[in-house]
Protein backbone atom coordinates (compact mmCIF):
# COMPACT_ATOMS: atom_id res chain seq x y z
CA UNK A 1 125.32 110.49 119.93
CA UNK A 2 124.01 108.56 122.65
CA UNK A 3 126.24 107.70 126.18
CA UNK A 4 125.13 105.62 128.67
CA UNK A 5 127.87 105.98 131.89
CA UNK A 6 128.29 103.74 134.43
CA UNK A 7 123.86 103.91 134.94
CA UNK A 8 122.76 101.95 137.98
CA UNK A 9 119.45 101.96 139.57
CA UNK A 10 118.43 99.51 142.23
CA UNK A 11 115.19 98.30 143.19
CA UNK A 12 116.63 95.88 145.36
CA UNK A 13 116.64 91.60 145.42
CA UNK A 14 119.03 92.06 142.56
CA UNK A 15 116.33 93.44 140.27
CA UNK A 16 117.30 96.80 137.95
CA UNK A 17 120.35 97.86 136.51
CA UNK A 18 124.06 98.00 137.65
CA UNK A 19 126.83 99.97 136.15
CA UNK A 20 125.62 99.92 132.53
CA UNK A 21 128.02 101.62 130.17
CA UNK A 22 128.24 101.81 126.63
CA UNK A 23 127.64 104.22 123.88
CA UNK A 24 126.30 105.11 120.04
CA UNK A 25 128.16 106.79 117.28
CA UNK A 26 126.45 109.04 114.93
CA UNK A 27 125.21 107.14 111.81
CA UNK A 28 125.56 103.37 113.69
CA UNK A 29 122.21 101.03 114.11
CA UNK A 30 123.13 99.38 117.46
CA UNK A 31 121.62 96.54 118.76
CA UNK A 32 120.59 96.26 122.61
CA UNK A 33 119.53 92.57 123.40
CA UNK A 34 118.53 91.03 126.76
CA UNK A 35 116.03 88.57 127.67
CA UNK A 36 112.90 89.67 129.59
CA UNK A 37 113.68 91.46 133.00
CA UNK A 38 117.36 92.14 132.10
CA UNK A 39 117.25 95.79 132.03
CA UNK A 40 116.89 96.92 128.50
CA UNK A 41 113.45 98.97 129.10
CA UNK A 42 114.60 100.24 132.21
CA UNK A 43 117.87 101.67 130.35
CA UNK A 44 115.92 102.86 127.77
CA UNK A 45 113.49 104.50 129.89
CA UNK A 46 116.42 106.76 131.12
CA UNK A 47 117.91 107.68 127.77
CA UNK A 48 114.28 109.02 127.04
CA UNK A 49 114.15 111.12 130.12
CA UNK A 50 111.28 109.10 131.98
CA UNK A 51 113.49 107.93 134.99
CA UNK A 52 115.94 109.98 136.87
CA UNK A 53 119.30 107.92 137.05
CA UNK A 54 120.21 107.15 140.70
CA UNK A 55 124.00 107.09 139.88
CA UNK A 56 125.55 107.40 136.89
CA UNK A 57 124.28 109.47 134.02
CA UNK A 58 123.83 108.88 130.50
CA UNK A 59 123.19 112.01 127.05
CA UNK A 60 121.92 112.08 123.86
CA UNK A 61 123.87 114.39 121.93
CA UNK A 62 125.48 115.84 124.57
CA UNK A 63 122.54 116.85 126.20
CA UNK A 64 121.51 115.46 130.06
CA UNK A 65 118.67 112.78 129.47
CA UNK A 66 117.20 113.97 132.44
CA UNK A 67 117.89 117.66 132.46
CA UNK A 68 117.01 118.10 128.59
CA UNK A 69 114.32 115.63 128.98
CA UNK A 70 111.74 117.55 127.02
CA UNK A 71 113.30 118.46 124.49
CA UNK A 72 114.80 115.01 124.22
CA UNK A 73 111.56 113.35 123.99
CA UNK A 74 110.23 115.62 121.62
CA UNK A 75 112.66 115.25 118.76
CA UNK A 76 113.69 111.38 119.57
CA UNK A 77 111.95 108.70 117.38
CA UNK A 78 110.77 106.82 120.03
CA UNK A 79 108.52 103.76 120.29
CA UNK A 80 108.10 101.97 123.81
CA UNK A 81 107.85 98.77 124.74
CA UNK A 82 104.59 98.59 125.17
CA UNK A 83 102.27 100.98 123.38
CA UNK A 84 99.65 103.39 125.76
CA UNK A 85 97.15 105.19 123.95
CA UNK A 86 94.06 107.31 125.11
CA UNK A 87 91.85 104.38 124.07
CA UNK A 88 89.10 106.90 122.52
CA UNK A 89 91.07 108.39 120.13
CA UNK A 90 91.29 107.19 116.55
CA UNK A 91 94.65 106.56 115.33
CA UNK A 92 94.56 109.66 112.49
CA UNK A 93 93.60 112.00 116.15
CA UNK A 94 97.02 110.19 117.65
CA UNK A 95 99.37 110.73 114.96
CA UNK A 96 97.43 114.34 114.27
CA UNK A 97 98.53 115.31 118.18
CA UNK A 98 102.07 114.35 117.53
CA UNK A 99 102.77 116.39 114.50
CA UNK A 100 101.18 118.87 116.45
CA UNK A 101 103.41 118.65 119.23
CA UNK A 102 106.48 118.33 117.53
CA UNK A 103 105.14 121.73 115.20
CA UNK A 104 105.04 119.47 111.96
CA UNK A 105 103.37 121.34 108.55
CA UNK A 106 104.50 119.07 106.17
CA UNK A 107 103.15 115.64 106.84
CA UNK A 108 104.33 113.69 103.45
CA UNK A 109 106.40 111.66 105.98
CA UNK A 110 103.49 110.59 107.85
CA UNK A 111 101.79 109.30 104.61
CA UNK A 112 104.27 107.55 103.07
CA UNK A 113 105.16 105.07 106.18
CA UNK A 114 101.22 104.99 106.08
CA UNK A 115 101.28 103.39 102.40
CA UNK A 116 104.42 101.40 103.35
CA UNK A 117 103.03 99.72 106.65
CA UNK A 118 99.57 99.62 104.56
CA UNK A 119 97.63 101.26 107.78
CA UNK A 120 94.56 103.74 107.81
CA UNK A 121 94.53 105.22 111.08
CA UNK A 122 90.93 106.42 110.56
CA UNK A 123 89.84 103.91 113.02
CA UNK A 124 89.63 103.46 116.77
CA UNK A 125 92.61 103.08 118.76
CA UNK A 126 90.68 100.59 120.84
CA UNK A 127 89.34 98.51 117.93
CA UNK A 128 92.83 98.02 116.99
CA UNK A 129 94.81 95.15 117.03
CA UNK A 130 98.21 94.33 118.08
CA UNK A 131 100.00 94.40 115.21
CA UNK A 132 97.95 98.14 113.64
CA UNK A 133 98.92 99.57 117.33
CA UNK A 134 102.34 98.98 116.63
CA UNK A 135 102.44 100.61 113.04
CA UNK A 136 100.83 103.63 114.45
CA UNK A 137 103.43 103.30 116.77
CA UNK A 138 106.18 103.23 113.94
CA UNK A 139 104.36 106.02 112.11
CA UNK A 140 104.52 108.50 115.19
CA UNK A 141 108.61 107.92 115.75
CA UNK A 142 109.74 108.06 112.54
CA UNK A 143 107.44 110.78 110.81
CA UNK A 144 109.25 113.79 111.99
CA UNK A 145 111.98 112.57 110.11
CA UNK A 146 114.63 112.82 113.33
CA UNK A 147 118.10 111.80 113.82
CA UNK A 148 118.00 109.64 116.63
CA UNK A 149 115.70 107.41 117.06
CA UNK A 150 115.34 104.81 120.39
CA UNK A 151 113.38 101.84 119.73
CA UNK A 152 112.07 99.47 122.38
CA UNK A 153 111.23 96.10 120.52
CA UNK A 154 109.80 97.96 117.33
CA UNK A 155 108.49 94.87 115.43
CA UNK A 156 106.42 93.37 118.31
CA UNK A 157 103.10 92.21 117.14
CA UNK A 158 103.77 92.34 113.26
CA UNK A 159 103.36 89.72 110.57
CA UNK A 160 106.67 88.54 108.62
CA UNK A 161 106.07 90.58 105.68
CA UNK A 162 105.56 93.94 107.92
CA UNK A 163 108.43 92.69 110.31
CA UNK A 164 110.58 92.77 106.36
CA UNK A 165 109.51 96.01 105.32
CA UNK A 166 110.60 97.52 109.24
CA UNK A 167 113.99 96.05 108.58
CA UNK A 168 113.89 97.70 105.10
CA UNK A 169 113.09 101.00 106.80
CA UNK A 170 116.06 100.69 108.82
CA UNK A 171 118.51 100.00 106.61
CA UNK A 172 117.28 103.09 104.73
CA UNK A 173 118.04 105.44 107.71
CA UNK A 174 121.05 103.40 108.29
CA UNK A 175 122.29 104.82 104.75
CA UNK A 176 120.70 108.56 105.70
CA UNK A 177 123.02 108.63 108.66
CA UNK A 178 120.93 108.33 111.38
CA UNK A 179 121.49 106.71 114.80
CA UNK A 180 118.97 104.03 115.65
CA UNK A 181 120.20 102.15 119.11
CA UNK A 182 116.98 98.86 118.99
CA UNK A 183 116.34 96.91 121.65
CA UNK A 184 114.66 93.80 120.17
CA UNK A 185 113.82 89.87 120.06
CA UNK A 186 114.02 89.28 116.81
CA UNK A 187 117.64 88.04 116.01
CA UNK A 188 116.98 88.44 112.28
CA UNK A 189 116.61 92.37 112.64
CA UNK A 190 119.80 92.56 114.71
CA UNK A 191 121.95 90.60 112.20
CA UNK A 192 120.35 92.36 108.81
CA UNK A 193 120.65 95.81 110.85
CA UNK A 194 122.94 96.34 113.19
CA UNK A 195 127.04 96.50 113.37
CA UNK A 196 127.86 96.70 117.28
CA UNK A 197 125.03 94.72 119.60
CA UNK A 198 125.64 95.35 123.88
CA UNK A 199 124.00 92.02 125.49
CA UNK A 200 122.69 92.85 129.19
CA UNK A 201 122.45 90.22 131.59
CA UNK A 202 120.44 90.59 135.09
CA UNK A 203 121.24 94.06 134.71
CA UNK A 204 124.59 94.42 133.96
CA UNK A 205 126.50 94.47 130.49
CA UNK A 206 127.85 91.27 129.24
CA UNK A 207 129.60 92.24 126.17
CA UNK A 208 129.84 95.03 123.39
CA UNK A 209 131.14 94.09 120.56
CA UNK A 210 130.46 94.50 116.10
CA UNK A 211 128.08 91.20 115.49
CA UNK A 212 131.27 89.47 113.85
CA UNK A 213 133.35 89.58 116.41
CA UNK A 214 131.07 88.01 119.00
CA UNK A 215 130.30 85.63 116.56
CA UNK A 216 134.05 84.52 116.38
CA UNK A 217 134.83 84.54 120.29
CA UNK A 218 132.06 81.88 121.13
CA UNK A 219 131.72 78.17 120.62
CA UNK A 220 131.75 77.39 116.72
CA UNK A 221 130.84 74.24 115.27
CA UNK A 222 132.16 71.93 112.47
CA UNK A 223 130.36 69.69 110.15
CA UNK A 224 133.33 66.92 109.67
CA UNK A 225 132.32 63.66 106.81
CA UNK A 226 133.90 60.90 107.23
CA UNK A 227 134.72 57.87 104.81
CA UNK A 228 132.14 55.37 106.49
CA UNK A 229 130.04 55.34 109.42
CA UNK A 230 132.55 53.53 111.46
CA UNK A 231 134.95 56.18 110.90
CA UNK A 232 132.55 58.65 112.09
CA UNK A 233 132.11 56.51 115.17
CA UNK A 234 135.93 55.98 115.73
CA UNK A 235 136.13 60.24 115.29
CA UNK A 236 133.82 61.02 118.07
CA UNK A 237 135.56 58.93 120.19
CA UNK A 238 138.76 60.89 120.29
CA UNK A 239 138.05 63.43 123.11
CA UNK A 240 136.82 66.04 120.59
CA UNK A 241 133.45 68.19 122.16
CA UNK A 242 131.48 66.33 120.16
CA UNK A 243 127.45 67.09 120.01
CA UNK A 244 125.76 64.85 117.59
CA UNK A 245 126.92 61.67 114.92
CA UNK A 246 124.16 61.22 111.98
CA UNK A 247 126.04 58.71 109.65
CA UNK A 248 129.32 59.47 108.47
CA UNK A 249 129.01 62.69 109.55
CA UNK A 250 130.16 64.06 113.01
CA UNK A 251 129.09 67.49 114.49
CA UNK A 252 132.05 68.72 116.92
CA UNK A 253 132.16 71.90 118.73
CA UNK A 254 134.76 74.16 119.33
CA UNK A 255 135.53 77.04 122.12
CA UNK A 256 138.94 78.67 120.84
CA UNK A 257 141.70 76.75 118.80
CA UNK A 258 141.40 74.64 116.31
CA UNK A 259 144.59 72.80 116.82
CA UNK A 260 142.94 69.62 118.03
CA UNK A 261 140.13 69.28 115.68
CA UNK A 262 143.14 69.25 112.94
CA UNK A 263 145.12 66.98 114.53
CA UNK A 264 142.58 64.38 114.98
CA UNK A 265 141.25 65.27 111.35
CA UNK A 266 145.04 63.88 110.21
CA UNK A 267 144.37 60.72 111.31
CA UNK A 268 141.05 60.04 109.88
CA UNK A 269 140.07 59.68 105.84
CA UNK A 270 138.28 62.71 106.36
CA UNK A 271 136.29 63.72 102.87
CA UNK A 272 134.68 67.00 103.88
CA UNK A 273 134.77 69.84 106.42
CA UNK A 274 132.05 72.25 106.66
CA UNK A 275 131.16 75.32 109.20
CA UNK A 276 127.56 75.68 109.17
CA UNK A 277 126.75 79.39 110.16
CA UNK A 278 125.73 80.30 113.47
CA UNK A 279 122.97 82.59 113.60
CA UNK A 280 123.42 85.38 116.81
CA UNK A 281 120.44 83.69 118.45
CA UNK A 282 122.73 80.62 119.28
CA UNK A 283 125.51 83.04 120.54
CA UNK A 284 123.19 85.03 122.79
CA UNK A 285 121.87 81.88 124.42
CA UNK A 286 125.74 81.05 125.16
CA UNK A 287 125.32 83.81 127.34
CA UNK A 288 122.27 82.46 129.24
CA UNK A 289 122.31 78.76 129.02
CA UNK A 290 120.65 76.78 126.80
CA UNK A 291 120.24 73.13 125.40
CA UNK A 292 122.41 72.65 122.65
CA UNK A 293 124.85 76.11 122.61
């Protein structure tokens, strides 16, 4: 449903994006994650039709980004990194000019991701805060009820509880089929939401992979208990990567085989071995540095 091909666009000091490929099936939530000033707004901002790719091209369902562009961005669920509104308008007038746009009648949609984000859009855009900008900004993409939708870090500026019921409303159009490719921060969205995440690096693609199978290429860590403490010493002294003692308990890390970590665990009275879960913010940092990963 959506192709991104071999994209590049160079603004020059090694700043923009090189050679991005990857693409969305129909009915997959895909996760696009980057740190600030990778490239994911400037990708996105070509799959919406806003920039003209320099070389390489990229479609949403089968039709040219660029070429189809208004036609794109009128039936794409789209919500930008950072919101622009005509700061005199109310928020009712905003979401009023979409439907119009788009040719809505029926506007049930509208109202019930109203009651579910607990908004009234009566209001001044410009009295707004962060957080009711950004539900007006959810309300617009997803009222129309379409089948794609691109979203450019969706849940900035909400509060836990409206960050929960956005990752509700995903998993609902997860099950209705739709294709959702999310660019966002927030590593608990990506894990509840999404089964294949690309990770873009200084503008180019790291890895694309499902969320479990990045999670088993990189570093993993073990939890091992020993009988006393000066076991546990004697353990992480045996050229094992290990990151932290607390007691008789040693922390040790692990890049690919576990053949070591067994062998050493032979020689030991070891009475426990536990791998505590590693959430995908520790595996993304792998990919950037980090204290600790």
């Amino acid at each position: 449903m959506l192709n991104v091909s071999h994209l590049t666009r160079d603004y020059g000091q090694g700043r923009g994006i090189f050679d991005v490929d990857f693409s969305v099936e129909r009915g997959e939530v895909f996760g696009f994650l980057g740190p600030n000033g990778a490239g994911k707004t400037t990708t996105i901002r070509h799959l919406m039709g806003f920039l003209r790719p320099r070389r390489g091209n990229c479609t949403v369902a089968g039709k040219s980004c660029w070429q189809d562009r208004a036609e794109i961005q009128r039936d794409v669920g789209y919500i930008p990194g950072e919101m622009a509104f005509l700061e005199d308008m109310t928020g009712d007038g905003y979401l009023r000019f979409f439907a119009k746009y788009r040719g809505m009648s029926d506007t049930g949609r509208q109202q019930e991701l109203l009651r579910r984000f607990e908004l009234d859009p009566k209001g001044k855009l410009k009295k707004m805060s962060k957080g009711m900008k950004q539900k007006i900004g959810i309300v617009a993409a997803f009222m129309h009820d379409p089948g794609v939708l691109v979203l450019d870090e969706p849940t900035s500026g909400l509060d836990p509880l409206m960050q929960n019921r956005f990752i509700e409303l995903i998993l609902e159009e997860k099950e209705r089929g739709k294709t959702i490719l999310m660019s966002s921060h927030m590593f608990e969205e990506v894990e509840r939401t999404c089964h294949r995440i690309a990770i873009i690096r200084e503008g180019r693609i790291v890895t694309v992979d499902s969320v479990d199978a990045i999670k088993m290429k990189q570093h993993r860590r073990y939890v091992v208990t020993l009988r006393t403490e000066d076991e546990a010493r004697q353990f992480a002294e045996t050229g094992l990567t290990v990151e932290r003692t607390e007691g008789t308990k040693v922390t040790v890390r692990v890049q690919s085989s576990l053949r070591d970590l067994i062998g050493r665990m032979y020689e030991f009275d070891v009475v426990n071995l536990s791998a505590p879960t590693q959430s995908l913010e520790e595996i993304f940092l792998q990919y950037y540095g980090g204290n600790g990963v």
